[in-house]
PDB file of N, CA and C in Angstrom:
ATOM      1  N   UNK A   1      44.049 -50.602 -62.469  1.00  0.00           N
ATOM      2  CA  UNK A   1      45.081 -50.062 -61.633  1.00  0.00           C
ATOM      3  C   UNK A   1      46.428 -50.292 -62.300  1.00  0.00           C
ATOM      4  N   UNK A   2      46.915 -49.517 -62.281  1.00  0.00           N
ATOM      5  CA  UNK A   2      48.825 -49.508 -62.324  1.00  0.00           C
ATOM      6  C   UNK A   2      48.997 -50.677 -61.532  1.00  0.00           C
ATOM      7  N   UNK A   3      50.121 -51.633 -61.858  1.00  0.00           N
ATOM      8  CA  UNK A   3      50.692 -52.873 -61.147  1.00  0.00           C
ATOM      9  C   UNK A   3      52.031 -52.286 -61.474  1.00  0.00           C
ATOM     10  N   UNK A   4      53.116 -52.552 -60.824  1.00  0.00           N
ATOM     11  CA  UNK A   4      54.794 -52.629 -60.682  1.00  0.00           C
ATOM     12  C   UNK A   4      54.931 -54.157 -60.500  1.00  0.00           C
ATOM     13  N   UNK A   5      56.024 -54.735 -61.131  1.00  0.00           N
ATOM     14  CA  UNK A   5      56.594 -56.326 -60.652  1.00  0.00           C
ATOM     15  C   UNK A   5      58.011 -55.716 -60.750  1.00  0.00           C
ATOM     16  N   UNK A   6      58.196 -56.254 -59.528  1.00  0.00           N
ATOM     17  CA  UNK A   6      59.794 -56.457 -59.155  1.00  0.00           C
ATOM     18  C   UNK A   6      60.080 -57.140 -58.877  1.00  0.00           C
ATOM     19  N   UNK A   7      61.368 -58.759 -59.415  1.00  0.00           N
ATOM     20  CA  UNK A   7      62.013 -59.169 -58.350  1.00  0.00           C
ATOM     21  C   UNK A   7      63.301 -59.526 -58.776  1.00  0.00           C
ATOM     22  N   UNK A   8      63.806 -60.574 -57.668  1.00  0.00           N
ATOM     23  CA  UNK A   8      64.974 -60.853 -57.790  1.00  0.00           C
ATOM     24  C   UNK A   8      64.931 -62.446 -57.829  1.00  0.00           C
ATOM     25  N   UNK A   9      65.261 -63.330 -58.458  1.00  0.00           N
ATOM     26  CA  UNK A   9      65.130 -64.672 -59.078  1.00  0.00           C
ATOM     27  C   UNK A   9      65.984 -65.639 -59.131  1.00  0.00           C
ATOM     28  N   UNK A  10      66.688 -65.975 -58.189  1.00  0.00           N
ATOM     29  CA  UNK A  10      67.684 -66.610 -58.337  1.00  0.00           C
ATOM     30  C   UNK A  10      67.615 -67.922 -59.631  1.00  0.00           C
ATOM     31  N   UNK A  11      67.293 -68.840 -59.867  1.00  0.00           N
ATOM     32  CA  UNK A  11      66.997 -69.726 -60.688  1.00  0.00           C
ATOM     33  C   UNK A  11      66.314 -69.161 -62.004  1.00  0.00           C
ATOM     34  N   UNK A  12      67.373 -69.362 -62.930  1.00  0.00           N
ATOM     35  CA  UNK A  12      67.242 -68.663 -64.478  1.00  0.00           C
ATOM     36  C   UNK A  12      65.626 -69.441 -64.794  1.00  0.00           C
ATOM     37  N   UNK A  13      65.723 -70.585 -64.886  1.00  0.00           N
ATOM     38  CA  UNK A  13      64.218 -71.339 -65.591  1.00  0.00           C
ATOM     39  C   UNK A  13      62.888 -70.389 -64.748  1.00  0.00           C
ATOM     40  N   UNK A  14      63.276 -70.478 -63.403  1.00  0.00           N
ATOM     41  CA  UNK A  14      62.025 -69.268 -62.887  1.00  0.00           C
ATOM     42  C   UNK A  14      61.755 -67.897 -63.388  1.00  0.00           C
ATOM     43  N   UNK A  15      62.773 -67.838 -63.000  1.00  0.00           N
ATOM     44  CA  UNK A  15      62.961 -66.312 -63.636  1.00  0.00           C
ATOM     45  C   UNK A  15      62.511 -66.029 -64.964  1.00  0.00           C
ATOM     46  N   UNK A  16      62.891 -67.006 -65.765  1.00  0.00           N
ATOM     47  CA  UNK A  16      62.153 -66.723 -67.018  1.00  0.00           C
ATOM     48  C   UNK A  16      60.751 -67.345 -67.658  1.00  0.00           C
ATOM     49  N   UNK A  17      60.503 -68.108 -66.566  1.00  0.00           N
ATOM     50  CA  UNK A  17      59.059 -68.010 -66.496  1.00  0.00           C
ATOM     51  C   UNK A  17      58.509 -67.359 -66.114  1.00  0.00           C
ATOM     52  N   UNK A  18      58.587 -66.668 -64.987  1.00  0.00           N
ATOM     53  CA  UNK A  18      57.975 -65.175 -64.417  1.00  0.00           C
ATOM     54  C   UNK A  18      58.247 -63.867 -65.403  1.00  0.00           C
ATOM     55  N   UNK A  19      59.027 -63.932 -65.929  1.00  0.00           N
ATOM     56  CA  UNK A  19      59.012 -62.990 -66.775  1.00  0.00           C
ATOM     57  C   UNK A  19      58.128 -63.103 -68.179  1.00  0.00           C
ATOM     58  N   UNK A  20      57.891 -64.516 -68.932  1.00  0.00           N
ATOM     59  CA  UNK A  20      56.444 -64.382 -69.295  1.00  0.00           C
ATOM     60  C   UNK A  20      55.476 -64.858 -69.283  1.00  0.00           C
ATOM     61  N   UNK A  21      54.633 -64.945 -67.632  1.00  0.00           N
ATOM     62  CA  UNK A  21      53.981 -64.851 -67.117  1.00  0.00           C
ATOM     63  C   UNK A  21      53.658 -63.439 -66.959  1.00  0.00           C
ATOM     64  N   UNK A  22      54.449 -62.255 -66.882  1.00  0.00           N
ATOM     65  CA  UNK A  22      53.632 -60.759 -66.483  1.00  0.00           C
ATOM     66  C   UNK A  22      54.106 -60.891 -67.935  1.00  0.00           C
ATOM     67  N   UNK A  23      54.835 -60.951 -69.360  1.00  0.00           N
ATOM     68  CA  UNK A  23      54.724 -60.682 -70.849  1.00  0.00           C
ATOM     69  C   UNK A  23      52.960 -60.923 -70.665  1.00  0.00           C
ATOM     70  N   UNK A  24      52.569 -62.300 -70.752  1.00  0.00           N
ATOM     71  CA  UNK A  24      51.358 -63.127 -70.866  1.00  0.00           C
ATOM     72  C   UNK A  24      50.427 -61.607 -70.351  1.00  0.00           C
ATOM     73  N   UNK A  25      50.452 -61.595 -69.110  1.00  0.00           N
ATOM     74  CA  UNK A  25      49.880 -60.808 -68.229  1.00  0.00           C
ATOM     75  C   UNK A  25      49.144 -59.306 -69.015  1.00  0.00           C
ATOM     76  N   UNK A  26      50.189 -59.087 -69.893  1.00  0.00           N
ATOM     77  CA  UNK A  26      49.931 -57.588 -70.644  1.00  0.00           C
ATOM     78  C   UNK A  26      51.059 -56.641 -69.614  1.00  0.00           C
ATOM     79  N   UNK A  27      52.003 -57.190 -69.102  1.00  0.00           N
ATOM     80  CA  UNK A  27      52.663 -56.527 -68.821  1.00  0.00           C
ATOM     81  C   UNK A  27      53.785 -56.035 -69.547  1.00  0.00           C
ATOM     82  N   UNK A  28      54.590 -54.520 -69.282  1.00  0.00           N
ATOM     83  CA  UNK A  28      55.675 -54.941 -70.034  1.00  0.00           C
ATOM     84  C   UNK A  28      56.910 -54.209 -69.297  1.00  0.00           C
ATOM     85  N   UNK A  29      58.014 -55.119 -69.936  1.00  0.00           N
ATOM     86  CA  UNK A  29      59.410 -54.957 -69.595  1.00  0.00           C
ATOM     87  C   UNK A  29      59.851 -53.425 -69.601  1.00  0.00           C
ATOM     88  N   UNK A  30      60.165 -53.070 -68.192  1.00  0.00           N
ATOM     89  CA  UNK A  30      60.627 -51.592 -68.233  1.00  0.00           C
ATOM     90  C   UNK A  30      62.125 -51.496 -67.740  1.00  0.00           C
ATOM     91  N   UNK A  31      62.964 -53.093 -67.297  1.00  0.00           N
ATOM     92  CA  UNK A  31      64.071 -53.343 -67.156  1.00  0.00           C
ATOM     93  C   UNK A  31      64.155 -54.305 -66.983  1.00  0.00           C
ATOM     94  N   UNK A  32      65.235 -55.225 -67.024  1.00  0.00           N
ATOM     95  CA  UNK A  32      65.165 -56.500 -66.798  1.00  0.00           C
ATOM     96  C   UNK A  32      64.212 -57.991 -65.720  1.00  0.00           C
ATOM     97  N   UNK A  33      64.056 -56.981 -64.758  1.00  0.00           N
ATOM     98  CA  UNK A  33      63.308 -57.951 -63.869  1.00  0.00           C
ATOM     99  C   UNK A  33      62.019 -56.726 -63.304  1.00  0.00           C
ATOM    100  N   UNK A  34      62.107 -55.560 -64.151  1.00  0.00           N
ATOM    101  CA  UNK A  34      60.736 -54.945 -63.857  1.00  0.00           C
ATOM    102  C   UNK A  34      59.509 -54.903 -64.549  1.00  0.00           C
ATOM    103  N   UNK A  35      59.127 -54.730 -64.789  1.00  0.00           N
ATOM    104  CA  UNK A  35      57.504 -54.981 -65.562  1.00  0.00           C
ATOM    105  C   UNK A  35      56.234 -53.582 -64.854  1.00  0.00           C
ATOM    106  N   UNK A  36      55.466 -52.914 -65.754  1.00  0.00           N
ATOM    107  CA  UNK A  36      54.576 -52.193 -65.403  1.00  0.00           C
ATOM    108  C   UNK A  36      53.221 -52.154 -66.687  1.00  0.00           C
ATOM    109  N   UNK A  37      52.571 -52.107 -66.426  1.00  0.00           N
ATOM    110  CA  UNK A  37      50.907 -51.643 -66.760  1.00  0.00           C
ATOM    111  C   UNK A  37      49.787 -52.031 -65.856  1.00  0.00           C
ATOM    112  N   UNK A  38      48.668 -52.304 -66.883  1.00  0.00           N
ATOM    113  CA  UNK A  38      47.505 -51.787 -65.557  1.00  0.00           C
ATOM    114  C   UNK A  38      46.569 -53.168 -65.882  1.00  0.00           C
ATOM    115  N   UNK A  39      46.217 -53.432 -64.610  1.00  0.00           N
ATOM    116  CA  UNK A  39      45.868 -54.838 -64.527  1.00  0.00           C
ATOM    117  C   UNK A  39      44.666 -54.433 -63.671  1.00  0.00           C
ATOM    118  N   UNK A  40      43.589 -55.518 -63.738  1.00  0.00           N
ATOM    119  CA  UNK A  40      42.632 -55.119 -62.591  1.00  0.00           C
ATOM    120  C   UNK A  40      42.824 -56.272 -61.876  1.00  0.00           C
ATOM    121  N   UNK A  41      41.825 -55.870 -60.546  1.00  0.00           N
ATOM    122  CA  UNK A  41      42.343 -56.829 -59.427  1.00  0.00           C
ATOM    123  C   UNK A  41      42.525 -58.139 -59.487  1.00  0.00           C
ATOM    124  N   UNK A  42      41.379 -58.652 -60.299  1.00  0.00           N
ATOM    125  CA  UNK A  42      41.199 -60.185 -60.666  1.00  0.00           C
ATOM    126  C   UNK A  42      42.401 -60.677 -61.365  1.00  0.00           C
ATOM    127  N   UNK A  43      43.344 -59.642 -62.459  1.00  0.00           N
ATOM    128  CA  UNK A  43      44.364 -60.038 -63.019  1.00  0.00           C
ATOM    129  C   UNK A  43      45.695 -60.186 -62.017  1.00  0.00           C
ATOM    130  N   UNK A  44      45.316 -59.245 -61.027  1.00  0.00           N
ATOM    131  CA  UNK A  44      46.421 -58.873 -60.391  1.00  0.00           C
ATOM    132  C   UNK A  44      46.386 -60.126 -59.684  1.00  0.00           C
ATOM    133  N   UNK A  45      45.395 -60.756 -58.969  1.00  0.00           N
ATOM    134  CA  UNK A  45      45.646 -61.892 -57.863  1.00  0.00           C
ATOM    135  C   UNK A  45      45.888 -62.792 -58.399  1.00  0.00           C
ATOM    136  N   UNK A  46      45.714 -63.190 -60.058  1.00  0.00           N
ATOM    137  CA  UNK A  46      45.770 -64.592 -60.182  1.00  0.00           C
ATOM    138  C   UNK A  46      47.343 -64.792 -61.116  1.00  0.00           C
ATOM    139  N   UNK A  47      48.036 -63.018 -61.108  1.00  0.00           N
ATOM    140  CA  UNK A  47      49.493 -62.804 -61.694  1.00  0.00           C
ATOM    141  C   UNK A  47      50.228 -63.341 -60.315  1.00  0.00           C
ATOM    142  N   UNK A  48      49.485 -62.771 -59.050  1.00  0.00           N
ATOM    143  CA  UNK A  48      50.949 -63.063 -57.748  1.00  0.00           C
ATOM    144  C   UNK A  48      50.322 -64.662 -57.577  1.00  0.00           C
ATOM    145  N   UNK A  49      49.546 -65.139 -57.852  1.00  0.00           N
ATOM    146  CA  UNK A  49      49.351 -66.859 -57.833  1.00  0.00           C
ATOM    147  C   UNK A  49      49.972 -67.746 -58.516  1.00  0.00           C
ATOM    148  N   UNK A  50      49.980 -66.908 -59.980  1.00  0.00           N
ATOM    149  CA  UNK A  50      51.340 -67.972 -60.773  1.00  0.00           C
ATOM    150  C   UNK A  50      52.506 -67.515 -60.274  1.00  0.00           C
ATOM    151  N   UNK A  51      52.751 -65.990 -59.844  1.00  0.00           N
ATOM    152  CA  UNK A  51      54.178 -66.055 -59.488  1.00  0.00           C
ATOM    153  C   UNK A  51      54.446 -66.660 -58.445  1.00  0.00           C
ATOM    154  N   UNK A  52      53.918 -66.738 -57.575  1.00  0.00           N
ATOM    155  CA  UNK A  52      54.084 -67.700 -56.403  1.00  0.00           C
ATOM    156  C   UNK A  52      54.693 -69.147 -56.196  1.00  0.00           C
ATOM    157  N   UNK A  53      53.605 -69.165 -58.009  1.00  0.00           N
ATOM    158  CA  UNK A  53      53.932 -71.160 -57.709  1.00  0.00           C
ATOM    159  C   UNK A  53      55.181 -71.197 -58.603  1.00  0.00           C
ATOM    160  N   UNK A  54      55.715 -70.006 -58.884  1.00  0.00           N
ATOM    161  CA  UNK A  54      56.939 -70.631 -59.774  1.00  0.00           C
ATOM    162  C   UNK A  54      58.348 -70.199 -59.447  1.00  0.00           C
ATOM    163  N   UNK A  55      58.188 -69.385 -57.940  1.00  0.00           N
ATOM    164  CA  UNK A  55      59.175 -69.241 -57.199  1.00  0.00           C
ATOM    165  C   UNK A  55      59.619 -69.986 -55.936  1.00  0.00           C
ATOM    166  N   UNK A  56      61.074 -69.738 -55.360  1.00  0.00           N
ATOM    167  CA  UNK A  56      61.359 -70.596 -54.240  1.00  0.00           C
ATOM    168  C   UNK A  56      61.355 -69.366 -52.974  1.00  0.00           C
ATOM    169  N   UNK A  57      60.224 -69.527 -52.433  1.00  0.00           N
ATOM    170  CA  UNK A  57      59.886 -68.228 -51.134  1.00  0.00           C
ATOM    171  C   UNK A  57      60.921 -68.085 -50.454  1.00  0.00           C
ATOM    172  N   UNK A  58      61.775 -68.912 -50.192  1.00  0.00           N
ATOM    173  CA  UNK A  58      62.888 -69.138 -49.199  1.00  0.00           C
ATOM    174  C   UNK A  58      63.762 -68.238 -49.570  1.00  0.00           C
ATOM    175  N   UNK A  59      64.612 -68.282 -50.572  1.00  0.00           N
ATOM    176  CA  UNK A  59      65.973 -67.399 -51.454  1.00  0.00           C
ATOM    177  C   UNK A  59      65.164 -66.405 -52.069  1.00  0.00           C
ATOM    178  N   UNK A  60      63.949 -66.107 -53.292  1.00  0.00           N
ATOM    179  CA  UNK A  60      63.481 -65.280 -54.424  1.00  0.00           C
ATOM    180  C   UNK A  60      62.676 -64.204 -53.650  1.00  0.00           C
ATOM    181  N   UNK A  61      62.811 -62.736 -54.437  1.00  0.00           N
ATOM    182  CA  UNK A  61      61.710 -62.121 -53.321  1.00  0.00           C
ATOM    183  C   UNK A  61      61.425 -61.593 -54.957  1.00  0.00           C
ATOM    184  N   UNK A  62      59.765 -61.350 -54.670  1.00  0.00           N
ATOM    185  CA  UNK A  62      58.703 -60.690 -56.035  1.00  0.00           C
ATOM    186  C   UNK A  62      58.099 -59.760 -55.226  1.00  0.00           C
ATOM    187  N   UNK A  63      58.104 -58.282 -55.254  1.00  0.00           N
ATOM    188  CA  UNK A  63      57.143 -57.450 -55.096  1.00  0.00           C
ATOM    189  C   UNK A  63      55.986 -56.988 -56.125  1.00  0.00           C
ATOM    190  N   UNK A  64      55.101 -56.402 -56.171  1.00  0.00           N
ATOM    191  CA  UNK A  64      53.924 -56.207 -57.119  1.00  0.00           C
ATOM    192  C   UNK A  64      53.340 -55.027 -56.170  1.00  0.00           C
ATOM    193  N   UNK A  65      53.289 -54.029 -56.422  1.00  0.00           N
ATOM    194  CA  UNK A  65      52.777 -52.379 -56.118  1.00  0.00           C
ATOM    195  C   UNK A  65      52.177 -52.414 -57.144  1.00  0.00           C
ATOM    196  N   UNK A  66      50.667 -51.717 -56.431  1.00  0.00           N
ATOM    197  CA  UNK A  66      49.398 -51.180 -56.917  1.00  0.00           C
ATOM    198  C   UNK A  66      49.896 -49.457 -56.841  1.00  0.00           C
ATOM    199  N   UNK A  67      50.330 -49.005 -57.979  1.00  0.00           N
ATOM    200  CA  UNK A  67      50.158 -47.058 -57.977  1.00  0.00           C
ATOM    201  C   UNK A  67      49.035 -46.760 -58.798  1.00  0.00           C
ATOM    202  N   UNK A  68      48.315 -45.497 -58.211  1.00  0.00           N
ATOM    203  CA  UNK A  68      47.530 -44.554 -59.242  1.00  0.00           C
ATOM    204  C   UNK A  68      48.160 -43.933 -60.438  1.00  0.00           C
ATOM    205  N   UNK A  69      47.639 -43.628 -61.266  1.00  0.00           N
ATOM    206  CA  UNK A  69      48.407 -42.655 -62.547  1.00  0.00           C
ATOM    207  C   UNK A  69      49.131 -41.480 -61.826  1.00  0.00           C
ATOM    208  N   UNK A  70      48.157 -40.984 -61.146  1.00  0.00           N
ATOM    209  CA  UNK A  70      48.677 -39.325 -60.405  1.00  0.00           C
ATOM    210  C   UNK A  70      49.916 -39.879 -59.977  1.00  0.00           C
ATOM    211  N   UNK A  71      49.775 -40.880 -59.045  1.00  0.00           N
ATOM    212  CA  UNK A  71      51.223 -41.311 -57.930  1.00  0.00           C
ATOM    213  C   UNK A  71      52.404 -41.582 -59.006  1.00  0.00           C
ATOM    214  N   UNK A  72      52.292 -42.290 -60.119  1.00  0.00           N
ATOM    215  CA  UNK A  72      52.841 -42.401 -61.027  1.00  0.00           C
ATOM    216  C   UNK A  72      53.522 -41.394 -61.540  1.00  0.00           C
ATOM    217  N   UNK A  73      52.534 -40.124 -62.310  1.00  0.00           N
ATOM    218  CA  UNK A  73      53.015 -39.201 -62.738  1.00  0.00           C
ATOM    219  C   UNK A  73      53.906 -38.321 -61.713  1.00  0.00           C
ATOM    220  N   UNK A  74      53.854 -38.581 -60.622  1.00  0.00           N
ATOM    221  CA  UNK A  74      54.574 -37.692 -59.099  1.00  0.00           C
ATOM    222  C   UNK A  74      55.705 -38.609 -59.190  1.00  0.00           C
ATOM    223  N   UNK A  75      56.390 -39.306 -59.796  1.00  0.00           N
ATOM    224  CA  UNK A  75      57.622 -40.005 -59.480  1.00  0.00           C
ATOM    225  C   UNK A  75      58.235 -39.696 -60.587  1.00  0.00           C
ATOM    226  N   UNK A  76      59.917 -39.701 -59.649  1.00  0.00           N
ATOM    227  CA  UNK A  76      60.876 -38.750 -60.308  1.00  0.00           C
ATOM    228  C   UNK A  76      61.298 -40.173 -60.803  1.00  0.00           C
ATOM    229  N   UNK A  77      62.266 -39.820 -61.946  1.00  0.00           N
ATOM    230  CA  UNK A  77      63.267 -40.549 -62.844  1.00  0.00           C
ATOM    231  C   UNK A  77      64.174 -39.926 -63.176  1.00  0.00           C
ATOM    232  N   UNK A  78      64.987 -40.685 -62.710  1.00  0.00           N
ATOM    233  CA  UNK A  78      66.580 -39.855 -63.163  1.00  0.00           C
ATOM    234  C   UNK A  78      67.627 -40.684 -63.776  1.00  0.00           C
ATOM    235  N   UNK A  79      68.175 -39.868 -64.472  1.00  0.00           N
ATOM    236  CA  UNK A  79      69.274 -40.078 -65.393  1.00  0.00           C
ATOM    237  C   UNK A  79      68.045 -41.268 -66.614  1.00  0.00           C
ATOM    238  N   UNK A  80      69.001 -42.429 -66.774  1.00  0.00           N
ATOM    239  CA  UNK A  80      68.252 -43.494 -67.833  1.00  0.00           C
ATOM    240  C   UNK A  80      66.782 -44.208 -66.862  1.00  0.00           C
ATOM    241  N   UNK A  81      66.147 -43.708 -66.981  1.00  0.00           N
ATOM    242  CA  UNK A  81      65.311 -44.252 -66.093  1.00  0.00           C
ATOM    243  C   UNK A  81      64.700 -45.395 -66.725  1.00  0.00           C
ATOM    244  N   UNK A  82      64.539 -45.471 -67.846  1.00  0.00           N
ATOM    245  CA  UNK A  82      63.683 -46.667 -68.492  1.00  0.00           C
ATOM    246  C   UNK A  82      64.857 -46.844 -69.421  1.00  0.00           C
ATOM    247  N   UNK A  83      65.352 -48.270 -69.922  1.00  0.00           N
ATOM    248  CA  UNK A  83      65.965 -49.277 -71.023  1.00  0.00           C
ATOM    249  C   UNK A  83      65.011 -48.971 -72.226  1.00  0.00           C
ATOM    250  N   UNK A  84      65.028 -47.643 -73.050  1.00  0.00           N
ATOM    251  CA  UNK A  84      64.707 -47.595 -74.706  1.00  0.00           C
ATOM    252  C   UNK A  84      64.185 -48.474 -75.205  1.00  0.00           C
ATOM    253  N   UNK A  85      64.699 -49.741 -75.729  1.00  0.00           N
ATOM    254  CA  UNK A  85      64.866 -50.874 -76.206  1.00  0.00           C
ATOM    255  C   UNK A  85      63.438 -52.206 -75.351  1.00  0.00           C
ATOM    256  N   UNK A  86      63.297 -51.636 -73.523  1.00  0.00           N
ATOM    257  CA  UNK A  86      62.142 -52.823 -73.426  1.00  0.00           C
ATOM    258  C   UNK A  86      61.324 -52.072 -73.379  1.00  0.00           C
ATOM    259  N   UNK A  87      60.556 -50.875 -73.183  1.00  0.00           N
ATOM    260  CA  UNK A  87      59.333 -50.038 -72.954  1.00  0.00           C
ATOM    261  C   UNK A  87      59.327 -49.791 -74.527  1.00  0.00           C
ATOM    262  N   UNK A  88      57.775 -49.696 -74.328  1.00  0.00           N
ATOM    263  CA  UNK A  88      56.878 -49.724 -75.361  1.00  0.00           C
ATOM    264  C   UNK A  88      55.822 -48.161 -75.067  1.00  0.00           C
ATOM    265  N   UNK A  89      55.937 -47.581 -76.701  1.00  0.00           N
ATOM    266  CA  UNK A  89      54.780 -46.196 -75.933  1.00  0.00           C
ATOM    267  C   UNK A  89      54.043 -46.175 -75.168  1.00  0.00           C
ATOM    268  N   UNK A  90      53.452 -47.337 -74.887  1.00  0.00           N
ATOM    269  CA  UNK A  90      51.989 -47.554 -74.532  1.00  0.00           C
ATOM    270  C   UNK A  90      52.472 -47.144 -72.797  1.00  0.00           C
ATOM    271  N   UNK A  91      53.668 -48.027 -72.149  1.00  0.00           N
ATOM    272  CA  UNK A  91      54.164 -47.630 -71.327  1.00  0.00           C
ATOM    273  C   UNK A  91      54.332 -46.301 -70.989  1.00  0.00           C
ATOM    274  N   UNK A  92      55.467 -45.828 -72.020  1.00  0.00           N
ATOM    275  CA  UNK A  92      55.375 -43.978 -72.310  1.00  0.00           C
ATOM    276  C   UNK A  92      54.486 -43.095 -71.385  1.00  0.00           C
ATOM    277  N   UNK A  93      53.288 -43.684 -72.337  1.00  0.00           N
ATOM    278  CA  UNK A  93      52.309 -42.969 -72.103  1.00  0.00           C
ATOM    279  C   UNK A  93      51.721 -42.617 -70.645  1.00  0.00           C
ATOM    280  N   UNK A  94      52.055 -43.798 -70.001  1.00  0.00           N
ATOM    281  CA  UNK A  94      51.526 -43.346 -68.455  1.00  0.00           C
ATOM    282  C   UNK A  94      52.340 -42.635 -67.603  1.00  0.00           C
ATOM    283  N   UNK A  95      53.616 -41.787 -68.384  1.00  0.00           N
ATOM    284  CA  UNK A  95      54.133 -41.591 -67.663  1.00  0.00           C
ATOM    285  C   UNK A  95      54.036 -39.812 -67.669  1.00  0.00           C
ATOM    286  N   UNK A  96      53.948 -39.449 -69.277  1.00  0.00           N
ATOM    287  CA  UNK A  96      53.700 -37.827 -69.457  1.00  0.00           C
ATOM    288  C   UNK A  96      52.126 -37.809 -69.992  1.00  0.00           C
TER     289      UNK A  96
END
C-alpha cells in the first residue's frame, strides 16, 4: 500500500528521529516533514509504533494515510508540488 507521513514535531531531536525512522522505513522525503512510498501493513504498524514512542502526544501530531495508486494518481498538485532536491524517481514514478 501507498503510506503518506505527515507531521508536525515540535522537539528538533524527535523530529529528527522520526524522520529517519520513515528514511529507515524505505520511505522518502517529499518535503520536509512529509514522506511517501509503499509499505505493507506489518511495516506500516510497527512505523506508527516507533513513531509513537518518539513523540510527545500532548503538543506533536503524526498522521500516516493509507492511498491506492489510482487515489494517488487522482490527486491534483499544484504549482511546486514536490521539493526537486528530496523526491527520488522512484517516488516520480507513482505519480505518472
Amino acid at each position: 500500500m501507498i503510506v503518506w507521513v505527515l507531521y508536525d514535531i515540535k522537539n528538533d531531536k524527535a523530529r529528527t528521529k522520526v524522520s529517519k525512522v520513515c528514511k529507515h522505513t524505505g520511505l522518502y522525503r517529499v518535503q520536509y516533514s512529509c514522506f511517501l512510498g509503499t509499505l505493507n501493513k506489518n511495516e506500516k504498524d510497527s512505523l506508527q509504533l516507533e513513531i509513537e514512542s518518539l513523540i510527545d502526544e500532548e503538543i506533536d501530531k503524526v498522521y500516516i494515510f493509507n492511498m491506492s495508486k489510482d487515489e494517488l494518481k487522482g490527486c491534483a498538485m499544484l504549482g511546486q508540488a514536490f521539493d526537486e532536491k528530496l523526491i527520488t524517481d522512484e517516488v516520480r514514478s507513482l505519480f505518472f
